[in-house]
C-alpha atoms as a PDB file:
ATOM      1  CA  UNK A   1     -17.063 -53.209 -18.439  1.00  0.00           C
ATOM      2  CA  UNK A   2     -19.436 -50.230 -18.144  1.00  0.00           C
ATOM      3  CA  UNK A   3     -20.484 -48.451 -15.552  1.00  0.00           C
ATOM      4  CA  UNK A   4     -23.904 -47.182 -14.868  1.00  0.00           C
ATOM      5  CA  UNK A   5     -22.109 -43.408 -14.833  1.00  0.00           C
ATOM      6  CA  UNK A   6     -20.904 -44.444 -18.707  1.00  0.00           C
ATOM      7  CA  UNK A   7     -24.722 -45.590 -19.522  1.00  0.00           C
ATOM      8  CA  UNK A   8     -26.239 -42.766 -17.700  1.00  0.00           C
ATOM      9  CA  UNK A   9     -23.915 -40.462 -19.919  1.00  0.00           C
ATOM     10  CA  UNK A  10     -25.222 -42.584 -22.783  1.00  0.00           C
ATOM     11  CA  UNK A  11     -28.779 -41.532 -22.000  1.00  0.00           C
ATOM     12  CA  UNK A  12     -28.257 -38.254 -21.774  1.00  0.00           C
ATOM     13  CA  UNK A  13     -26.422 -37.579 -24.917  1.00  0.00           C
ATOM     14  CA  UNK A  14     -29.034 -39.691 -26.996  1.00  0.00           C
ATOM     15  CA  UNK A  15     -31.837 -38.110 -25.435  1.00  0.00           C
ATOM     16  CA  UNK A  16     -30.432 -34.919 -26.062  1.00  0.00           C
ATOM     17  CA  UNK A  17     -29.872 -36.150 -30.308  1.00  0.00           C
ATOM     18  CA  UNK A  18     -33.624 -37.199 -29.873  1.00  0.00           C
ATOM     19  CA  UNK A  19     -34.766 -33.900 -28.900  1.00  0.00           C
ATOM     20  CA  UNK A  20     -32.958 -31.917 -31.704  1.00  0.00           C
ATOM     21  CA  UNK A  21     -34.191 -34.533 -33.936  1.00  0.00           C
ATOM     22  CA  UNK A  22     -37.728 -33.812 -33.176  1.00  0.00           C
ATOM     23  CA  UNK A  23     -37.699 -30.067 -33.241  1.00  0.00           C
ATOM     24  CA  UNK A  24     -36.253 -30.695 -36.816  1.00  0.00           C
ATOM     25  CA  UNK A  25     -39.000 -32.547 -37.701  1.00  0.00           C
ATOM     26  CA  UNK A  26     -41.386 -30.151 -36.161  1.00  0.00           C
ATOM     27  CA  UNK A  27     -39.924 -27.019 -37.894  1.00  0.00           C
ATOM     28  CA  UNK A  28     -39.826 -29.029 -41.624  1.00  0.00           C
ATOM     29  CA  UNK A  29     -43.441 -30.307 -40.672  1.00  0.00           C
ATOM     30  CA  UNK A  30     -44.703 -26.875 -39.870  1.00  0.00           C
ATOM     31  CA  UNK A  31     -43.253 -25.723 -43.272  1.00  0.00           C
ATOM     32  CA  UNK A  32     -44.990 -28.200 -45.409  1.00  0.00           C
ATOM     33  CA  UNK A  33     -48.254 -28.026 -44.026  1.00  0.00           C
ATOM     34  CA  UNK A  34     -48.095 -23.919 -43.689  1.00  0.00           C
ATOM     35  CA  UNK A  35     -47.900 -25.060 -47.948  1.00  0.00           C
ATOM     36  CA  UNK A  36     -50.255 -27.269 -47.911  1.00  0.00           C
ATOM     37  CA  UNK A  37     -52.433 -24.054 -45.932  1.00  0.00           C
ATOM     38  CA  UNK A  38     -50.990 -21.470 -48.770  1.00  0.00           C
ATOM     39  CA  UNK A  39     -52.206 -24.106 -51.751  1.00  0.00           C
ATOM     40  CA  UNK A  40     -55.712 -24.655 -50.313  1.00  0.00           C
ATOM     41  CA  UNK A  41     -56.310 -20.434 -49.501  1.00  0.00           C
ATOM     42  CA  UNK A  42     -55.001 -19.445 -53.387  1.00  0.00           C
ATOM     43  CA  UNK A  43     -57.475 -22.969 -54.890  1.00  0.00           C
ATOM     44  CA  UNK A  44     -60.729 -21.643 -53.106  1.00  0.00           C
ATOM     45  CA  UNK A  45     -59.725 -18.164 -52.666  1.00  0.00           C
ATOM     46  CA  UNK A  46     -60.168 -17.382 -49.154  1.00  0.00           C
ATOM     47  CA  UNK A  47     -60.371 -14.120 -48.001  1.00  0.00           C
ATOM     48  CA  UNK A  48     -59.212 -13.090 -44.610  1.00  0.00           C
ATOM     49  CA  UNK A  49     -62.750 -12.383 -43.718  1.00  0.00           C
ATOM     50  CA  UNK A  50     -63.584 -16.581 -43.831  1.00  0.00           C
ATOM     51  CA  UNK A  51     -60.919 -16.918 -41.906  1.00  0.00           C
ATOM     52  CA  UNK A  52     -61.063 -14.917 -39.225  1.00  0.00           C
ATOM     53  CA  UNK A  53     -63.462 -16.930 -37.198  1.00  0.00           C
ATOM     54  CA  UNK A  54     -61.629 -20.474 -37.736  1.00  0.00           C
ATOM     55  CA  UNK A  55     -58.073 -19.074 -36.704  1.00  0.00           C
ATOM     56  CA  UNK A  56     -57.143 -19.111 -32.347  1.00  0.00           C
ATOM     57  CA  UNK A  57     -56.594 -15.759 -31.371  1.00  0.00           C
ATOM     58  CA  UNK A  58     -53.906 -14.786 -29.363  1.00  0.00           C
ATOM     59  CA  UNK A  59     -55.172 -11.855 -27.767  1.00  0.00           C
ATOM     60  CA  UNK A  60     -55.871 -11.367 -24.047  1.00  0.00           C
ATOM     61  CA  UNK A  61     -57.828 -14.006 -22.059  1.00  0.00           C
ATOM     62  CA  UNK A  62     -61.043 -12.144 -20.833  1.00  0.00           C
ATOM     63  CA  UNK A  63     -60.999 -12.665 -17.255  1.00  0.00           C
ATOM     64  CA  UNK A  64     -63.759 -13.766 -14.635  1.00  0.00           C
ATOM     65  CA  UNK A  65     -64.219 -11.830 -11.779  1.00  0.00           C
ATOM     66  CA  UNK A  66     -65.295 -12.867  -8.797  1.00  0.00           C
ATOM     67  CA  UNK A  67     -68.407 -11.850  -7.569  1.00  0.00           C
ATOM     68  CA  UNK A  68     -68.163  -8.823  -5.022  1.00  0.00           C
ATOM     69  CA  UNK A  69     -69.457  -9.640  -1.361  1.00  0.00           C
ATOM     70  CA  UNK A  70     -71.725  -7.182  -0.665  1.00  0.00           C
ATOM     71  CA  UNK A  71     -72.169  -6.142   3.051  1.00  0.00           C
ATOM     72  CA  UNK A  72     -75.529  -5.551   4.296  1.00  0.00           C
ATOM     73  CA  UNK A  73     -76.914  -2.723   5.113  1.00  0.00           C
ATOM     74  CA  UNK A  74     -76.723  -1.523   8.808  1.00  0.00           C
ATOM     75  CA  UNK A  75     -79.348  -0.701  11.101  1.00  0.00           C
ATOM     76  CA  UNK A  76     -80.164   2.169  12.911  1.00  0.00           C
ATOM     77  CA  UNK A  77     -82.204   2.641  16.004  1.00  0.00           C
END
């Protein structure tokens, strides 16, 4: 007989095989299609210049400011 402390420790230790699993798959996906990416560039012969707009950038995040409250002018007698 089991009990739920056994399962529980079940759980854990398959959902910890599932994880590495899928950061296996991720990695060997991310190979083949950076390929797949390689192939296609070298068959049409892109040039870093038509691709520069397509790719994300990962600079800085311009930032909005918040408009400044202004205080209005005071009056003088």
């Amino acid at each position: 007989m089991t009990t739920s402390n056994d399962k529980l420790t079940a759980a854990i230790k398959a959902a910890e095989d599932a994880a590495k699993v899928v950061v296996e798959l991720k990695e060997q996906s991310r190979a083949e299609d950076l390929k797949t990416v390689k192939d296609l560039i070298a068959r049409h012969g892109f040039l870093q210049k038509d691709l520069t707009p397509e790719l994300k950038t990962r600079g800085a995040v311009k930032k909005v400011m918040a408009p400044r409250k202004t205080i209005g002018r005071r009056k003088t007698k």
